[in-house]
PDB file of N, CA and C in Angstrom:
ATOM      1  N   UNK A   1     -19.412  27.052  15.437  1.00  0.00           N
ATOM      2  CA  UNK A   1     -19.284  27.127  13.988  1.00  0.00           C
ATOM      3  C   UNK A   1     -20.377  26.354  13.238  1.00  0.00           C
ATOM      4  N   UNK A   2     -21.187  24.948  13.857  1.00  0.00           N
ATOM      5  CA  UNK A   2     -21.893  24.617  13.080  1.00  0.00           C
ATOM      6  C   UNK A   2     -23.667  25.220  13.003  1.00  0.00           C
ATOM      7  N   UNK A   3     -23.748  26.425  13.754  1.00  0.00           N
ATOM      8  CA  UNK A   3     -24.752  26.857  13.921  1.00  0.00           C
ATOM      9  C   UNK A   3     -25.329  27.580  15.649  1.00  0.00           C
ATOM     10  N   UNK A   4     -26.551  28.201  15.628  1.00  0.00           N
ATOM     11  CA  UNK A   4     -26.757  28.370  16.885  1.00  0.00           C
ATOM     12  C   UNK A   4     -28.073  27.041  17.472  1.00  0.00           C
ATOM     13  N   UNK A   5     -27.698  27.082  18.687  1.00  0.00           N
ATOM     14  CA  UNK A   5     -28.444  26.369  19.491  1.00  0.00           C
ATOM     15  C   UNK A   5     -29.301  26.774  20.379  1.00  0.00           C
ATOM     16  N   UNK A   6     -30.820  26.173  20.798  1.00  0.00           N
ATOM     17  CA  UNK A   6     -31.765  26.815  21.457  1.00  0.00           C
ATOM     18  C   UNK A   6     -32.093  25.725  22.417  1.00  0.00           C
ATOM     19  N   UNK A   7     -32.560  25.697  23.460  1.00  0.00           N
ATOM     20  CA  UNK A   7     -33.010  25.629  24.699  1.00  0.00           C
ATOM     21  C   UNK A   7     -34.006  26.117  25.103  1.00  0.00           C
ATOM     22  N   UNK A   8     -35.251  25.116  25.561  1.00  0.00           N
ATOM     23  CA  UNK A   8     -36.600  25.391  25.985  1.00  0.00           C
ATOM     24  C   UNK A   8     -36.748  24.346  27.493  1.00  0.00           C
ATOM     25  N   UNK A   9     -37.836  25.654  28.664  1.00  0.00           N
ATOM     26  CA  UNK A   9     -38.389  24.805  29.404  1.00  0.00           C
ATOM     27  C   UNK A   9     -39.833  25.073  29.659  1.00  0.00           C
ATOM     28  N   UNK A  10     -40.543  24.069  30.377  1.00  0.00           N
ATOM     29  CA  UNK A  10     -41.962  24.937  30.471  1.00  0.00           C
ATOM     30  C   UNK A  10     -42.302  24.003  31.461  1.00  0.00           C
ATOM     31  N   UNK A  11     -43.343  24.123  32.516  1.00  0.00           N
ATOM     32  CA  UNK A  11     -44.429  23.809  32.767  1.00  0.00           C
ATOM     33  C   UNK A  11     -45.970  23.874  33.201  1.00  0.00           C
ATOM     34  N   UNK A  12     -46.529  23.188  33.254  1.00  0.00           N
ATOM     35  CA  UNK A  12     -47.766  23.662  33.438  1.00  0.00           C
ATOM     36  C   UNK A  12     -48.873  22.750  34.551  1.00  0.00           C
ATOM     37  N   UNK A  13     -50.502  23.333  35.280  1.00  0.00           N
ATOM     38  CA  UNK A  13     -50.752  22.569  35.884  1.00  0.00           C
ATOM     39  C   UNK A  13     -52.209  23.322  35.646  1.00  0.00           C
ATOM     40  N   UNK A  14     -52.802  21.833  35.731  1.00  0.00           N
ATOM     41  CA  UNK A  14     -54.486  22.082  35.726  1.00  0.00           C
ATOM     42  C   UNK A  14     -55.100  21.708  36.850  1.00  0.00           C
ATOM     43  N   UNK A  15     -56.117  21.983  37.353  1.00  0.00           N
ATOM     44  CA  UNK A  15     -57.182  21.544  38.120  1.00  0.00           C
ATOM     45  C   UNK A  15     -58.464  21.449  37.736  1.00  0.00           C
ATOM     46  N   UNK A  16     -59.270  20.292  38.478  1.00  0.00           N
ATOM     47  CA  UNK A  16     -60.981  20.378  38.383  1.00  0.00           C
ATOM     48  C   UNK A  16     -61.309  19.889  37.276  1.00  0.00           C
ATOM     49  N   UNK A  17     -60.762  19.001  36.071  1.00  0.00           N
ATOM     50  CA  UNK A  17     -61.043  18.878  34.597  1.00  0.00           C
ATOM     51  C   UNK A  17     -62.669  18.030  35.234  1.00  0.00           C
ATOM     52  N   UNK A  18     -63.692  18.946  33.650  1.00  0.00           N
ATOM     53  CA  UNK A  18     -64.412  18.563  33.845  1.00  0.00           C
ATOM     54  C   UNK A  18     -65.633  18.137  35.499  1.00  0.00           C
ATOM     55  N   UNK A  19     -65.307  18.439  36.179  1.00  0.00           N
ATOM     56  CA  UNK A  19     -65.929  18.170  37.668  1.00  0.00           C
ATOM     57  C   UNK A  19     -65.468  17.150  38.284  1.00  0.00           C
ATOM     58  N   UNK A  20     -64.891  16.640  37.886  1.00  0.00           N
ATOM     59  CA  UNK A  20     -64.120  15.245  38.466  1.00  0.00           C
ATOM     60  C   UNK A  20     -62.931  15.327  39.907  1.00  0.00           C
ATOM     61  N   UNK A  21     -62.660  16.695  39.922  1.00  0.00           N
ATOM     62  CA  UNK A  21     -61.706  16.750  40.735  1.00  0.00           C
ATOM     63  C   UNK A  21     -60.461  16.595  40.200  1.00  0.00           C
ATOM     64  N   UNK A  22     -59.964  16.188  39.118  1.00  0.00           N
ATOM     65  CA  UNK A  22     -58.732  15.762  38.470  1.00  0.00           C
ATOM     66  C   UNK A  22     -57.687  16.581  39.008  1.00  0.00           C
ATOM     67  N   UNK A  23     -56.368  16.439  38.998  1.00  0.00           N
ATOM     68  CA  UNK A  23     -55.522  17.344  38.771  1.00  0.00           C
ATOM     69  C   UNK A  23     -54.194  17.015  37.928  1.00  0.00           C
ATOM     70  N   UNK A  24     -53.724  17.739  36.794  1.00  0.00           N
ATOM     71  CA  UNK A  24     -52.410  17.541  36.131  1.00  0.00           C
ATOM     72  C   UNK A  24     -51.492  18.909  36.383  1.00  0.00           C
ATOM     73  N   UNK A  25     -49.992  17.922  36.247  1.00  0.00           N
ATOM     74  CA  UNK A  25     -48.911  18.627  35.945  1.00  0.00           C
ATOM     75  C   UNK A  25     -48.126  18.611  35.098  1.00  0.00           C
ATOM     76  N   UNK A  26     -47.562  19.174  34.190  1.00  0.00           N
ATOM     77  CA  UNK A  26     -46.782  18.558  33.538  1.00  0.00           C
ATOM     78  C   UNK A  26     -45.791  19.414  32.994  1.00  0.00           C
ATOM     79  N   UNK A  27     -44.157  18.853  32.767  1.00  0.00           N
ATOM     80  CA  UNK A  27     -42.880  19.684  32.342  1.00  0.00           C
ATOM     81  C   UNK A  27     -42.597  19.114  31.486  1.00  0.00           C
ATOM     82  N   UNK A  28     -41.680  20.104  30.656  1.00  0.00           N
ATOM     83  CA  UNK A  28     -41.023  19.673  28.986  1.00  0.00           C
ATOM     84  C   UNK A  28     -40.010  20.295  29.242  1.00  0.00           C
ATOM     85  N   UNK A  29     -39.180  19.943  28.224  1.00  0.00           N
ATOM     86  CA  UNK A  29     -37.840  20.229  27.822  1.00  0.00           C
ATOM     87  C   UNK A  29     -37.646  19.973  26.325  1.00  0.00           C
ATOM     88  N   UNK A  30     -36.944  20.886  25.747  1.00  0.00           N
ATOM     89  CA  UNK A  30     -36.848  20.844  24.263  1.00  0.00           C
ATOM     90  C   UNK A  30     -35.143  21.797  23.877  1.00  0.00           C
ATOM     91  N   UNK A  31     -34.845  21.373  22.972  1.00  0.00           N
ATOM     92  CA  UNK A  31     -33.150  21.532  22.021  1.00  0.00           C
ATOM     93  C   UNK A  31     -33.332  21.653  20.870  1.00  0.00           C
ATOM     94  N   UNK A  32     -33.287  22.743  20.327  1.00  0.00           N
ATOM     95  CA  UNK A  32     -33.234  22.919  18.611  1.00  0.00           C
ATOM     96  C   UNK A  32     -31.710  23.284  18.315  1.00  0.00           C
ATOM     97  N   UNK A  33     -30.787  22.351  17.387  1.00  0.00           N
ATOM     98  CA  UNK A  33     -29.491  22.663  16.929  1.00  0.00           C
ATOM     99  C   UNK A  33     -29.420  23.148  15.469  1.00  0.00           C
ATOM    100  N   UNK A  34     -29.069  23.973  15.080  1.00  0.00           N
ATOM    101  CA  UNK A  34     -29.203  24.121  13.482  1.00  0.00           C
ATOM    102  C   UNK A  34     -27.900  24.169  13.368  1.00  0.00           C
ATOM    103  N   UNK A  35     -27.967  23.751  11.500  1.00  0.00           N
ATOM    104  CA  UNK A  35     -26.695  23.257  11.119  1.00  0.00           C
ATOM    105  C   UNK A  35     -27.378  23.969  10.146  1.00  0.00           C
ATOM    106  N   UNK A  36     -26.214  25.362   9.745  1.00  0.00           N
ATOM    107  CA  UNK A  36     -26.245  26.367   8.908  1.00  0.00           C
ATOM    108  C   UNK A  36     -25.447  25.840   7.600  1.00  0.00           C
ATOM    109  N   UNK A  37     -24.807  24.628   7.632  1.00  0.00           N
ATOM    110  CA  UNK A  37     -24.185  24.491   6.193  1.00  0.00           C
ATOM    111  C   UNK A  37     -25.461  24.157   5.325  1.00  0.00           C
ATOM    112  N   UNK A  38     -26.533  22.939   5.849  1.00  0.00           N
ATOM    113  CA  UNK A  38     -27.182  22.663   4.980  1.00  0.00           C
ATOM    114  C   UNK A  38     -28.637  23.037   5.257  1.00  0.00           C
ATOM    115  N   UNK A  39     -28.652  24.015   5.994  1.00  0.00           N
ATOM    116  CA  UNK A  39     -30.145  24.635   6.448  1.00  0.00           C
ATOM    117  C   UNK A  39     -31.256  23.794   6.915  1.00  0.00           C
ATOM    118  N   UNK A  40     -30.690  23.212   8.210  1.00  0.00           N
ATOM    119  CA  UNK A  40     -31.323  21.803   8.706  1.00  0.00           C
ATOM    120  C   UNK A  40     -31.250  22.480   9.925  1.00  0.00           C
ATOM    121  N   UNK A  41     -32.648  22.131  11.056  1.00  0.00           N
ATOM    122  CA  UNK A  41     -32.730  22.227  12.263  1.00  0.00           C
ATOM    123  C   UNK A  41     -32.847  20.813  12.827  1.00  0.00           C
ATOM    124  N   UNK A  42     -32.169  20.212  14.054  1.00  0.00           N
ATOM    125  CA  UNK A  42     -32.382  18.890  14.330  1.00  0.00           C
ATOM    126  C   UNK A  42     -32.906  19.381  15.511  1.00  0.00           C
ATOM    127  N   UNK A  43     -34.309  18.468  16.608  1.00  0.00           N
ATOM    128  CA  UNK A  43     -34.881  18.967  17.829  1.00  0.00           C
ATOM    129  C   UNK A  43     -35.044  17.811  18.408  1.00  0.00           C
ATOM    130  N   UNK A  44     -35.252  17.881  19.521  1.00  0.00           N
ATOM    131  CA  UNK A  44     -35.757  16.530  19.867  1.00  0.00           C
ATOM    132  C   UNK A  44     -36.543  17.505  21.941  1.00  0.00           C
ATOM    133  N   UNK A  45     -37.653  16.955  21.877  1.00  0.00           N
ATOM    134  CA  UNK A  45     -38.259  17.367  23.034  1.00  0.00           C
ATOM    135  C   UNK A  45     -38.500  16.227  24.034  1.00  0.00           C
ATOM    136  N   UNK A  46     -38.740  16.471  25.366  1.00  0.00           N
ATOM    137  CA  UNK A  46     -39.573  15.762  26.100  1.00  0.00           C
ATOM    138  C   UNK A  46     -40.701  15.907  26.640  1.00  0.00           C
ATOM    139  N   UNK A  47     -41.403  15.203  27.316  1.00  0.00           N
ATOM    140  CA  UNK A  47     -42.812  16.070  28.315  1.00  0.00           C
ATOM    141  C   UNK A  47     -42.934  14.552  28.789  1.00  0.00           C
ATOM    142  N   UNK A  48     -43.152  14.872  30.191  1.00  0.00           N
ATOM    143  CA  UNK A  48     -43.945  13.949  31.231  1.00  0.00           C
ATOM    144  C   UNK A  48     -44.713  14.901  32.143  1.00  0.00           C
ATOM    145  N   UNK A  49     -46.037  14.073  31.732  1.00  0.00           N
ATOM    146  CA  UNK A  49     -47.591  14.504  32.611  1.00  0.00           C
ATOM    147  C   UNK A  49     -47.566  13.401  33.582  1.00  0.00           C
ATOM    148  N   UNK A  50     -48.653  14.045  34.687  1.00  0.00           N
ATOM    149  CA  UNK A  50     -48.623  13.316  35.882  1.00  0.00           C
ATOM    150  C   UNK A  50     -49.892  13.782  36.053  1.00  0.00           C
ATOM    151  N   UNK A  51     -51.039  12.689  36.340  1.00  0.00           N
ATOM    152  CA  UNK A  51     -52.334  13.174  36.837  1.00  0.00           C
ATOM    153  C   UNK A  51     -52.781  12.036  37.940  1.00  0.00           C
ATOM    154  N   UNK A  52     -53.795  13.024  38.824  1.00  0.00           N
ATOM    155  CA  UNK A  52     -54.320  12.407  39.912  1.00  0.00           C
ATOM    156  C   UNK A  52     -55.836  13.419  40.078  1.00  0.00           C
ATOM    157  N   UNK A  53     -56.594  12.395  40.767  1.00  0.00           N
ATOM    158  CA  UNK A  53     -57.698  12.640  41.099  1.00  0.00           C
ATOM    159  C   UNK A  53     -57.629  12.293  43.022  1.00  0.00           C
ATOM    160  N   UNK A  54     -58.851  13.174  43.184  1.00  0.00           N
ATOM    161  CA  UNK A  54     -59.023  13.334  44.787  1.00  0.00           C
ATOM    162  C   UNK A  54     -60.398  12.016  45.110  1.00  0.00           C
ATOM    163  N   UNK A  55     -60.331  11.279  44.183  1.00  0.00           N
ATOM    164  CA  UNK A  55     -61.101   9.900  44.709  1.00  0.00           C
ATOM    165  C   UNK A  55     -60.461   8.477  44.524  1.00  0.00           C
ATOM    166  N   UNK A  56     -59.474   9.173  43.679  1.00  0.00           N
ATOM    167  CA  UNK A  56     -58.807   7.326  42.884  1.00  0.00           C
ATOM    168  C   UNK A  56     -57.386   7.781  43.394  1.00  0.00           C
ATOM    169  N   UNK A  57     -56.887   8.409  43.508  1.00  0.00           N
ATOM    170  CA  UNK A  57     -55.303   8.443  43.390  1.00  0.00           C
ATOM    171  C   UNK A  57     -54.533   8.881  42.361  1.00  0.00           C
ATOM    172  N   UNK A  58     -53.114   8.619  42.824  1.00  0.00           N
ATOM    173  CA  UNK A  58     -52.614   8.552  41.176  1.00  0.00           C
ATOM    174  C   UNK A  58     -52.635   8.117  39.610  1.00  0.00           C
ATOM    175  N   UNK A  59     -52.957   8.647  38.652  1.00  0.00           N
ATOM    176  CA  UNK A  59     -53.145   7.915  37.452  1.00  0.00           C
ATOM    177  C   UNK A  59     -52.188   7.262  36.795  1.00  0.00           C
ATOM    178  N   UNK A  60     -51.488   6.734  36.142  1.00  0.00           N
ATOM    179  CA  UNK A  60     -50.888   6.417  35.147  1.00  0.00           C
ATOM    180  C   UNK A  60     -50.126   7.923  34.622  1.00  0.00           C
ATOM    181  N   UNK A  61     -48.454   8.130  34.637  1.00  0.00           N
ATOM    182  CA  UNK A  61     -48.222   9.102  34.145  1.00  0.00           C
ATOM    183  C   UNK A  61     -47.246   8.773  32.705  1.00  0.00           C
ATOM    184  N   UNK A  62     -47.274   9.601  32.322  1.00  0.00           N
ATOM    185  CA  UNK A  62     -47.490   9.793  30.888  1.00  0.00           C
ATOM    186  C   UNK A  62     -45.514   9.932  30.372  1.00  0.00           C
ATOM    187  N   UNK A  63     -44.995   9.442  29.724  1.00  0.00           N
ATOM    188  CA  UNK A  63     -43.683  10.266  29.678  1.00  0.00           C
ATOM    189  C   UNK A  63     -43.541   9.816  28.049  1.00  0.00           C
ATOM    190  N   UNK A  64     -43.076  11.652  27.111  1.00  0.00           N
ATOM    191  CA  UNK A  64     -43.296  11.408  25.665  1.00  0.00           C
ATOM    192  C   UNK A  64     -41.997  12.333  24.844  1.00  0.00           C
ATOM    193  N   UNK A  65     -41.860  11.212  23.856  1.00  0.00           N
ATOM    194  CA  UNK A  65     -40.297  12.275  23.456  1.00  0.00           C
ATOM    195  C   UNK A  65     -40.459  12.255  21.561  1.00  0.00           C
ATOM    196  N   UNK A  66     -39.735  13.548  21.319  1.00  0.00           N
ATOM    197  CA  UNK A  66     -40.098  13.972  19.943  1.00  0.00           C
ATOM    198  C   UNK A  66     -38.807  14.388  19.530  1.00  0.00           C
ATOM    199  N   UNK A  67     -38.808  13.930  18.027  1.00  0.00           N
ATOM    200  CA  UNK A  67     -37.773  14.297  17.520  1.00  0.00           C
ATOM    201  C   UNK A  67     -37.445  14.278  16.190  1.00  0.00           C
ATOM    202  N   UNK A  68     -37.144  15.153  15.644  1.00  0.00           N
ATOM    203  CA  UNK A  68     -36.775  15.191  13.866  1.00  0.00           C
ATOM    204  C   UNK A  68     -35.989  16.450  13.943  1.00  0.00           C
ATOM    205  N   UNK A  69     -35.781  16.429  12.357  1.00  0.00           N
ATOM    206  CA  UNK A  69     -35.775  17.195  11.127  1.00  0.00           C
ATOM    207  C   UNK A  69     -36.484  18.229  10.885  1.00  0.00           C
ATOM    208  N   UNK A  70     -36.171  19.682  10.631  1.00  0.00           N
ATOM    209  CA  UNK A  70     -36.647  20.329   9.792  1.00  0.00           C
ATOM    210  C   UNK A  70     -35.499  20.978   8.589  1.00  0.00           C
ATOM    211  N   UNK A  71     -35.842  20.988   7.392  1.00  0.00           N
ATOM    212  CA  UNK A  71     -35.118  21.430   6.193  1.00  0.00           C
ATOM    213  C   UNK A  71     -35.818  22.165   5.492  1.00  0.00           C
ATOM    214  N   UNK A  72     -34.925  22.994   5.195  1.00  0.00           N
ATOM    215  CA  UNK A  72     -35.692  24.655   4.235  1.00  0.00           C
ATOM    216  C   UNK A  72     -34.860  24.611   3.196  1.00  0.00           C
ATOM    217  N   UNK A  73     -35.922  24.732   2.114  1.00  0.00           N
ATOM    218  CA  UNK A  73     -35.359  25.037   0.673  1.00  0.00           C
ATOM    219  C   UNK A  73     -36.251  25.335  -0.092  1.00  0.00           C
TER     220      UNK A  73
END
């Protein structure tokens, strides 16, 4: 009753950035709820990247989250 709800997944993967050998991966997840009384979408996403190279190892991975408001009027 307070609206429909959406559901997202994805991921993705690179190789070779630049000549370096690099390689990334990375998955998300995302939720959009709308609330049809007051024409508001609330979302909130995630994504964690993971990169490595074939001379250094693992890098530092990345983990990032988003979230608001959207309102139409």
């Amino acid at each position: 009753p307070i609206g429909k709800t959406a559901f997202s997944i994805d991921f993705g993967r690179g190789d070779n950035f630049e000549d370096s050998g690099s390689r990334l991966w990375t998955i998300g997840v995302g939720f959009v709820q709308k609330i049809d009384r007051s024409a508001t979408e609330l979302y909130v996403g995630y994504r964690f990247h993971h990169a490595y190279t074939r001379t250094t190892g693992a890098l530092d991975s990345i983990h990032a989250i988003m979230t608001g408001a959207r309102v139409k009027f």
